[in-house]
Protein backbone atom coordinates (compact mmCIF):
# COMPACT_ATOMS: atom_id res chain seq x y z
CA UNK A 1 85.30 12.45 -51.38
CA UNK A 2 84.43 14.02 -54.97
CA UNK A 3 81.20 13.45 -57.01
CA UNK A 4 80.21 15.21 -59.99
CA UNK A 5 76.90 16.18 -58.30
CA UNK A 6 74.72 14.43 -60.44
CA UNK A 7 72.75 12.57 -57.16
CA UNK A 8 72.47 15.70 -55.61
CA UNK A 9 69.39 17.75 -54.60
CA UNK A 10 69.06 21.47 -52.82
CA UNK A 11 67.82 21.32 -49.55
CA UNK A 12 64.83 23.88 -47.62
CA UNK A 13 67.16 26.25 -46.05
CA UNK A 14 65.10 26.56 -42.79
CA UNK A 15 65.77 23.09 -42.07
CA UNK A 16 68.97 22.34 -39.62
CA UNK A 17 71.51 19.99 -41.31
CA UNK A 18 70.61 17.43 -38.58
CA UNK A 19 67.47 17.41 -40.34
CA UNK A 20 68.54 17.72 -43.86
CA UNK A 21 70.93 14.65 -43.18
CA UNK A 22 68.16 12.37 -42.54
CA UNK A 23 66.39 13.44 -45.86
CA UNK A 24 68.65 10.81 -47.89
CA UNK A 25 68.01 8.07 -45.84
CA UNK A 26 64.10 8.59 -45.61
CA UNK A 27 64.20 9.25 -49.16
CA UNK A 28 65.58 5.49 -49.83
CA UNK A 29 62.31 4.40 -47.57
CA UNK A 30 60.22 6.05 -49.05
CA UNK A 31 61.17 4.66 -52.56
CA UNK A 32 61.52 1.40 -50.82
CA UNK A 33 57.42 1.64 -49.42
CA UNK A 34 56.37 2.38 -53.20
CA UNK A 35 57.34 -1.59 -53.68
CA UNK A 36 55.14 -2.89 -50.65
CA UNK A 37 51.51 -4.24 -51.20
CA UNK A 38 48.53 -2.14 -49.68
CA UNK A 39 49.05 -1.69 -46.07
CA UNK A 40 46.27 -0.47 -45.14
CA UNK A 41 44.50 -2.54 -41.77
CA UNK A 42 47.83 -5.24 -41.81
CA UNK A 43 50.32 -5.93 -39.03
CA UNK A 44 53.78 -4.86 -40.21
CA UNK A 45 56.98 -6.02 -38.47
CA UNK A 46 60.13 -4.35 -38.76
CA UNK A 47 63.25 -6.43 -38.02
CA UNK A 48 65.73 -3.82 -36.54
CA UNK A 49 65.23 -0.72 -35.25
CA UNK A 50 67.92 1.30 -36.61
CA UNK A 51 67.22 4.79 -37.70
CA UNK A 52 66.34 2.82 -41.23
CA UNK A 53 64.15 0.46 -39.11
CA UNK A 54 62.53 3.51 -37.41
CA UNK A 55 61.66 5.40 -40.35
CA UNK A 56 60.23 2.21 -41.97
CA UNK A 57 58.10 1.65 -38.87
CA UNK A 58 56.96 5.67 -39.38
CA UNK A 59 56.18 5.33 -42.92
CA UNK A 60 54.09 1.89 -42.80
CA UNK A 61 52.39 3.20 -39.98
CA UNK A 62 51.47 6.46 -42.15
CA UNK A 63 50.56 4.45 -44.93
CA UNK A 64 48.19 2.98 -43.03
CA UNK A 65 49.31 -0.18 -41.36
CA UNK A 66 46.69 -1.14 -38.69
CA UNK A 67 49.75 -2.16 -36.17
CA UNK A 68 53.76 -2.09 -36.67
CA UNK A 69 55.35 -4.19 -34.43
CA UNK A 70 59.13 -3.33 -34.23
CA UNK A 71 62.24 -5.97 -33.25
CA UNK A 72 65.49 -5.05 -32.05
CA UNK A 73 67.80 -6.61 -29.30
CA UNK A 74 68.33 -2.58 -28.36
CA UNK A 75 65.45 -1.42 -26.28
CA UNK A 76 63.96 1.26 -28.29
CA UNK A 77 61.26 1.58 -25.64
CA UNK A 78 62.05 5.58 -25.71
CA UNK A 79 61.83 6.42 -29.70
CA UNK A 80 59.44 3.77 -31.10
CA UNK A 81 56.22 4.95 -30.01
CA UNK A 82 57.75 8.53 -31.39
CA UNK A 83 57.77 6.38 -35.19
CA UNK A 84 54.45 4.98 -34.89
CA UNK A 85 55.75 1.26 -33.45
CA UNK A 86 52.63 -0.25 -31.15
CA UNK A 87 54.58 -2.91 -29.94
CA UNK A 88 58.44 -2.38 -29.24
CA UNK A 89 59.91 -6.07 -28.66
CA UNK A 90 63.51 -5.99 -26.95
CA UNK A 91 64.69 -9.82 -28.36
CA UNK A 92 66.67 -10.60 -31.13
CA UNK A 93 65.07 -11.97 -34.59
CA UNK A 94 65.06 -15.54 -33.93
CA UNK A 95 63.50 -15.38 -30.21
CA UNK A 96 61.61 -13.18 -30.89
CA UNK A 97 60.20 -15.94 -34.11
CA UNK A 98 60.67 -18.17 -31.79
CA UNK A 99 58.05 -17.19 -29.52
CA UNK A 100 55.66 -15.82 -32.13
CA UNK A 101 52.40 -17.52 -32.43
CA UNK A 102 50.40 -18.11 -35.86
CA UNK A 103 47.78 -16.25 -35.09
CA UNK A 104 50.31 -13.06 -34.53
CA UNK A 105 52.05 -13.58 -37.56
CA UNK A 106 52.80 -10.48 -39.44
CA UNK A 107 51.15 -9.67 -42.94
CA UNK A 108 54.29 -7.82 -43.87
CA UNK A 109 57.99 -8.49 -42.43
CA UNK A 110 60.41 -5.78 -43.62
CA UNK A 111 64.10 -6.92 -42.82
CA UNK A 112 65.80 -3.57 -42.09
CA UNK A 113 69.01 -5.33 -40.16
CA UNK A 114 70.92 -6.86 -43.34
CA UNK A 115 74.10 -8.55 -43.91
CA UNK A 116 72.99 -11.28 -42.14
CA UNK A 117 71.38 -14.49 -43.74
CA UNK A 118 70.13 -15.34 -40.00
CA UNK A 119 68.00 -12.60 -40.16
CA UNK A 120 66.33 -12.77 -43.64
CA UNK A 121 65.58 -16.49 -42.29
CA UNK A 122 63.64 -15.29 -39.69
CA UNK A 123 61.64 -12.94 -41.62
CA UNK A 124 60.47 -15.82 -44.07
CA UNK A 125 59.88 -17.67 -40.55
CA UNK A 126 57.65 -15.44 -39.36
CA UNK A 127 55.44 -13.56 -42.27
CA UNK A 128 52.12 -15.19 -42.33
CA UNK A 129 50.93 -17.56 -44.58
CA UNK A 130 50.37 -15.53 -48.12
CA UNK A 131 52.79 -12.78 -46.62
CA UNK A 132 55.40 -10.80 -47.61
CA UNK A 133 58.52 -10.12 -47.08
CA UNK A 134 61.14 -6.88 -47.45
CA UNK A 135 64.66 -7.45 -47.60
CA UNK A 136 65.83 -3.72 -47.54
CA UNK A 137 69.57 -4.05 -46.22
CA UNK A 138 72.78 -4.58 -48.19
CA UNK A 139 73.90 -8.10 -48.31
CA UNK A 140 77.56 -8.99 -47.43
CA UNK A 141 77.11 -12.09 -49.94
CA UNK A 142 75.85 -12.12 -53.60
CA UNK A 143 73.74 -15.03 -52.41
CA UNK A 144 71.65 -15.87 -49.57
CA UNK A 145 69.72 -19.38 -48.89
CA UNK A 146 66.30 -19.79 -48.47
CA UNK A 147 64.62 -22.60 -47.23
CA UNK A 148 62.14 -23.54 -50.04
CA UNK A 149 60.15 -25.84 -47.78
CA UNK A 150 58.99 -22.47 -45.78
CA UNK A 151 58.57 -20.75 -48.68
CA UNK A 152 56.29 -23.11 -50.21
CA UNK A 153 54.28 -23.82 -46.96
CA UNK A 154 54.05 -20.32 -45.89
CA UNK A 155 52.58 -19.68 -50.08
């Protein structure tokens, strides 16, 4: 691979490349977070917990989310807690909707699995009413559907 450079940034020499590797990817979080509403005191659930679905659930929770709930059908039991996730749920996006009552419903639903419309369904499904929701992942399609009727209900 060539590039002319242009994207790229020095790194803090102290730091291992293990660690310097994961700058890039927390940077694109980070810019991501800018776009979300106040957090502070809401319930934030992050679909997939993938290292970008881990540092999401670390960055909400440092920007003061009052409880980040985190879905993945791969227990992440071990490393969730480490990234500030209060509730690890081992279930895939739709059971895990599913079984989600209204008075749990998220504030904030950040969809960190993408290429899947499934998925970005279930995050509409489950934000509360007035929520919002985070698409974050690249899309396989240039179009998605949405049903309009949740939309509208869920305001």
């Amino acid at each position: 691979v060539v590039a002319d450079g242009d994207g790229l940034a020095a790194y803090e020499a102290s730091l291992s490349p293990a660690h310097a590797v994961a700058l890039q990817p927390l940077a694109c979080v980070l810019y991501a977070a800018e776009h979300l509403p106040d957090l502070t005191g809401r319930h934030v659930a992050v679909l997939g917990q993938g290292s970008i679905g881990l540092l999401f659930s670390y960055v909400v929770k440092t920007m003061g989310a009052a409880h980040v709930t985190g879905i993945d059908p791969v227990d992440r039991d071990d490393v969730g807690p480490a990234f500030g996730v209060d509730t690890v749920v081992r279930a895939t996006s739709d059971r895990w909707v599913s079984h989600l009552l209204p008075d749990a419903k998220p504030d904030i639903v950040i969809e960190a699995v993408g290429h899947q419309v499934a998925t970005l369904t279930h995050a509409v499904e489950a934000a509360a009413f007035g929520g919002t929701v985070f698409y974050f992942g690249v899309p396989d399609d240039d179009s998605y559907p949405i049903s309009m009727r949740t939309m509208l209900r869920n305001n």
